[in-house]
C-alpha atoms as a PDB file:
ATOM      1  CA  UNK A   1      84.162 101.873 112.546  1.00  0.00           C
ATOM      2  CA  UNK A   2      87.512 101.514 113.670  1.00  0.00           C
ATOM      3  CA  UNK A   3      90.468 101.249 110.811  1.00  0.00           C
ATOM      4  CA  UNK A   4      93.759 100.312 111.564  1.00  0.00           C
ATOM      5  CA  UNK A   5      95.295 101.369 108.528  1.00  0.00           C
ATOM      6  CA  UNK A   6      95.197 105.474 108.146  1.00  0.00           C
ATOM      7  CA  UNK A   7      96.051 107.828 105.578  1.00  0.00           C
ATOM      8  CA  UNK A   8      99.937 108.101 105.082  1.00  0.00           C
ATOM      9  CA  UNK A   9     100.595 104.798 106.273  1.00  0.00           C
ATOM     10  CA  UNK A  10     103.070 102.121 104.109  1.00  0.00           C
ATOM     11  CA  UNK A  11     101.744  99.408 102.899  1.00  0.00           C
ATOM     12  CA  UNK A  12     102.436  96.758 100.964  1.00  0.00           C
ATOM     13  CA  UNK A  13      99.762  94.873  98.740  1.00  0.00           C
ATOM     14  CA  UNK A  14      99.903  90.974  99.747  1.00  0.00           C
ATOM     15  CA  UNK A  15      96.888  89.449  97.572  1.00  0.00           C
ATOM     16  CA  UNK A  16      95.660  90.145  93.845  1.00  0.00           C
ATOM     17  CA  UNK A  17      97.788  91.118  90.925  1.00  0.00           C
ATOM     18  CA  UNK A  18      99.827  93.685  92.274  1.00  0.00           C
ATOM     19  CA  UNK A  19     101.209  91.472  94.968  1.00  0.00           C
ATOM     20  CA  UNK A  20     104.369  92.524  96.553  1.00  0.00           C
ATOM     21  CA  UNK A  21     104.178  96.025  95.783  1.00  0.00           C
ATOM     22  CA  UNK A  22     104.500  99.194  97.990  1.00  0.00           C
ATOM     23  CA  UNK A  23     102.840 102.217  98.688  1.00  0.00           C
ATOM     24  CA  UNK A  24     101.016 105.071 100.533  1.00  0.00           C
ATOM     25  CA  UNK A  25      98.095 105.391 101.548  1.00  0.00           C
ATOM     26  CA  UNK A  26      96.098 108.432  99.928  1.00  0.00           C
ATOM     27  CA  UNK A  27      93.044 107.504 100.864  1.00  0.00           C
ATOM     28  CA  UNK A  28      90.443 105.571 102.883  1.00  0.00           C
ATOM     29  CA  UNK A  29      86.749 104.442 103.014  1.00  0.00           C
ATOM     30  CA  UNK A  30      85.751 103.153 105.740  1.00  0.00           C
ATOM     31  CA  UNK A  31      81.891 102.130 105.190  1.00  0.00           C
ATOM     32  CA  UNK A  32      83.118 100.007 101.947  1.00  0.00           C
ATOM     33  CA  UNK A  33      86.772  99.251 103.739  1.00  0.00           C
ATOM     34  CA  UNK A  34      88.792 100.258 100.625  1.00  0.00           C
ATOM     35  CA  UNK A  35      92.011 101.768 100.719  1.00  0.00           C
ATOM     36  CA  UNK A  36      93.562 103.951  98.037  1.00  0.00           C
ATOM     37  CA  UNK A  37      96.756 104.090  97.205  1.00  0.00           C
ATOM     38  CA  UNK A  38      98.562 105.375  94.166  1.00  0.00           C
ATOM     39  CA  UNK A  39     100.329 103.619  91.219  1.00  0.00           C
ATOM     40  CA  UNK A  40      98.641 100.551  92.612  1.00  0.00           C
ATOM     41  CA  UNK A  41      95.567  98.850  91.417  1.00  0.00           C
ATOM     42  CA  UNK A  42      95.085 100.750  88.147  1.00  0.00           C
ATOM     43  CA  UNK A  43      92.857  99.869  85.128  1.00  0.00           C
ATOM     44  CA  UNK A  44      92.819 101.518  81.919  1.00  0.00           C
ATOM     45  CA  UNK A  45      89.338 103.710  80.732  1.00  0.00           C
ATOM     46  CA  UNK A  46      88.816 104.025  77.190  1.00  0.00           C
ATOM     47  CA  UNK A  47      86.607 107.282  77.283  1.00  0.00           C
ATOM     48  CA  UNK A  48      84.818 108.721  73.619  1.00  0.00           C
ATOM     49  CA  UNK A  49      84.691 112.367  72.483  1.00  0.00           C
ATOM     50  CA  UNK A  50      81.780 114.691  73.304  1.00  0.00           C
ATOM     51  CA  UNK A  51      80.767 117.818  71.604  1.00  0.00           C
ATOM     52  CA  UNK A  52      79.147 120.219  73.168  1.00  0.00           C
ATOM     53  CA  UNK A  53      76.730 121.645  70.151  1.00  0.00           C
ATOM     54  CA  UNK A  54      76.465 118.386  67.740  1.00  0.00           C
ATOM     55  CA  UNK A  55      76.352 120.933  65.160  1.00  0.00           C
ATOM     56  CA  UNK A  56      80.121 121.461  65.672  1.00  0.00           C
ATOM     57  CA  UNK A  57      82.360 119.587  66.275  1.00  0.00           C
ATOM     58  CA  UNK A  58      84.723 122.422  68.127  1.00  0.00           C
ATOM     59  CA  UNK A  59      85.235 122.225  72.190  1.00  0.00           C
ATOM     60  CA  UNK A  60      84.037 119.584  74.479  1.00  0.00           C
ATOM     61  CA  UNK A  61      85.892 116.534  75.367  1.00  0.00           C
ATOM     62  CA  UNK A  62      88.875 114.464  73.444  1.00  0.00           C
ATOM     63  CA  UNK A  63      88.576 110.891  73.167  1.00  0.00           C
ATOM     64  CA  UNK A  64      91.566 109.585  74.796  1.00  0.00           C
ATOM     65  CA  UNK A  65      92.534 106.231  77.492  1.00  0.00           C
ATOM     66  CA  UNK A  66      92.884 107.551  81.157  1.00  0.00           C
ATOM     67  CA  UNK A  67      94.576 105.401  84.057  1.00  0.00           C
ATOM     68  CA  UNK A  68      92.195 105.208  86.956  1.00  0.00           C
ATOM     69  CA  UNK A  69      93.350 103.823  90.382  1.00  0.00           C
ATOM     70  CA  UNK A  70      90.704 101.899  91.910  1.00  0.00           C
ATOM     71  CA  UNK A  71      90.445 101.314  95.778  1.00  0.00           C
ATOM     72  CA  UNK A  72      91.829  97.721  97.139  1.00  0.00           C
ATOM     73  CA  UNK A  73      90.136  95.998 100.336  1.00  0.00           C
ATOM     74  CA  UNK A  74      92.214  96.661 103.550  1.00  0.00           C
ATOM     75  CA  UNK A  75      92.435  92.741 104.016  1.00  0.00           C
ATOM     76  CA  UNK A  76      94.622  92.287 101.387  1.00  0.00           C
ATOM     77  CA  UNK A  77      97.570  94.902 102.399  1.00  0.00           C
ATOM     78  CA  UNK A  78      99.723  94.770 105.144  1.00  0.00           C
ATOM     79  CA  UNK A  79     101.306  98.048 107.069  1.00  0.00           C
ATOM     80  CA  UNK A  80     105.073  98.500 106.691  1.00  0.00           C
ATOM     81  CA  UNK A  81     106.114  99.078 110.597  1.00  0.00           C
ATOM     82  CA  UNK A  82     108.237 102.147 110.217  1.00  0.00           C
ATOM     83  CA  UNK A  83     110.442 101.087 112.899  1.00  0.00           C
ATOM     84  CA  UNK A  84     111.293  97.120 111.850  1.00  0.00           C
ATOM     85  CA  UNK A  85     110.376  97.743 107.883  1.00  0.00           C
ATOM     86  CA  UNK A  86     108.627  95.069 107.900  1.00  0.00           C
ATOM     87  CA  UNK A  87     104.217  93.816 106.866  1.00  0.00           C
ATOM     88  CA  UNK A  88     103.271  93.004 109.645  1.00  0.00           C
ATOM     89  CA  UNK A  89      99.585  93.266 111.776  1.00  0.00           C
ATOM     90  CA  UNK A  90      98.835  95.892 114.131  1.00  0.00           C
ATOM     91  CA  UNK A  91      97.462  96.029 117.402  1.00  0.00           C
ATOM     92  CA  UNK A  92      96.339  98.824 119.898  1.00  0.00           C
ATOM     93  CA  UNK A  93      97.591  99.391 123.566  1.00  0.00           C
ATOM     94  CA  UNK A  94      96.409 102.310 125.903  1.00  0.00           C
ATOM     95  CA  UNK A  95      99.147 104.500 127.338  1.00  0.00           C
ATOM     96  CA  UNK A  96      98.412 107.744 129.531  1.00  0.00           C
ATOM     97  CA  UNK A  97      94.658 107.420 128.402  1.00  0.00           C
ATOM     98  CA  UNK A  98      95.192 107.621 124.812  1.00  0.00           C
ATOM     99  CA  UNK A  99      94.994 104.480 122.582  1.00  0.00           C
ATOM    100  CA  UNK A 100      97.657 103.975 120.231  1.00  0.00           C
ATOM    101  CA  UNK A 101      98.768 101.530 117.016  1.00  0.00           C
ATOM    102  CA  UNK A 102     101.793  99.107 118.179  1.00  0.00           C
ATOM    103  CA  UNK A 103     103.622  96.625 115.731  1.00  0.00           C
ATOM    104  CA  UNK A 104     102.981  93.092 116.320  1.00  0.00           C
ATOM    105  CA  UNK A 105     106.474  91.810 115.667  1.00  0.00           C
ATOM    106  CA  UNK A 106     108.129  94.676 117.130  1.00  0.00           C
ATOM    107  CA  UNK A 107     106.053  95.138 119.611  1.00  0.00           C
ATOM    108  CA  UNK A 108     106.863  99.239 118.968  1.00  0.00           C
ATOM    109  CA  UNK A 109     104.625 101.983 118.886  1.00  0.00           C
ATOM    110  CA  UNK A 110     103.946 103.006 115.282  1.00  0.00           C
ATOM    111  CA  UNK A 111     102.592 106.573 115.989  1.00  0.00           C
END
């Protein structure tokens, strides 16, 4: 499956409740077509304390609230053309056999 967006790309988030922010991309899944990217998209986890012996109560795991960054769908972001700085779509064009991402509104090469 082809993605257009890959991993180190800007983006900026253009539906849900982080709308209008910016970021990279860390990472990508392809088969659910999520993108990660960090200090976007994150939801607080309220996780209890384990012991490891239940007779005492000494090691294991703290019960604490952790920040989790979930992945977003790669229809709502748009890639930041490094070139113009601006969202916009992306398309591909073949040059010397080798397929490469241009800017729509630029019409530059973004690789």
């Amino acid at each position: 499956m082809i993605m257009k967006i890959r991993k180190g790309d800007t983006i900026k988030v253009l539906i849900g409740k982080d709308k209008g922010k910016t970021g990279q991309v860390e990472r990508i899944f392809p088969k659910t077509r999520g993108v990660l990217i960090l200090s976007v998209n994150e939801y607080k986890r309220h996780v209890k304390s384990r012991a490891r012996n239940p007779a005492s109560r000494q090691g294991g795991q703290k019960s604490e609230i952790i920040t989790i960054t979930k992945p977003l769908p790669i229809s709502n972001v748009a890639l930041i053309c490094p070139k113009c700085k601006k969202p916009t779509r992306i398309g591909f064009q073949i040059e010397k056999g080798k397929k490469i991402r241009i800017c729509k509104k630029c019409s530059k090469a973004i690789d």
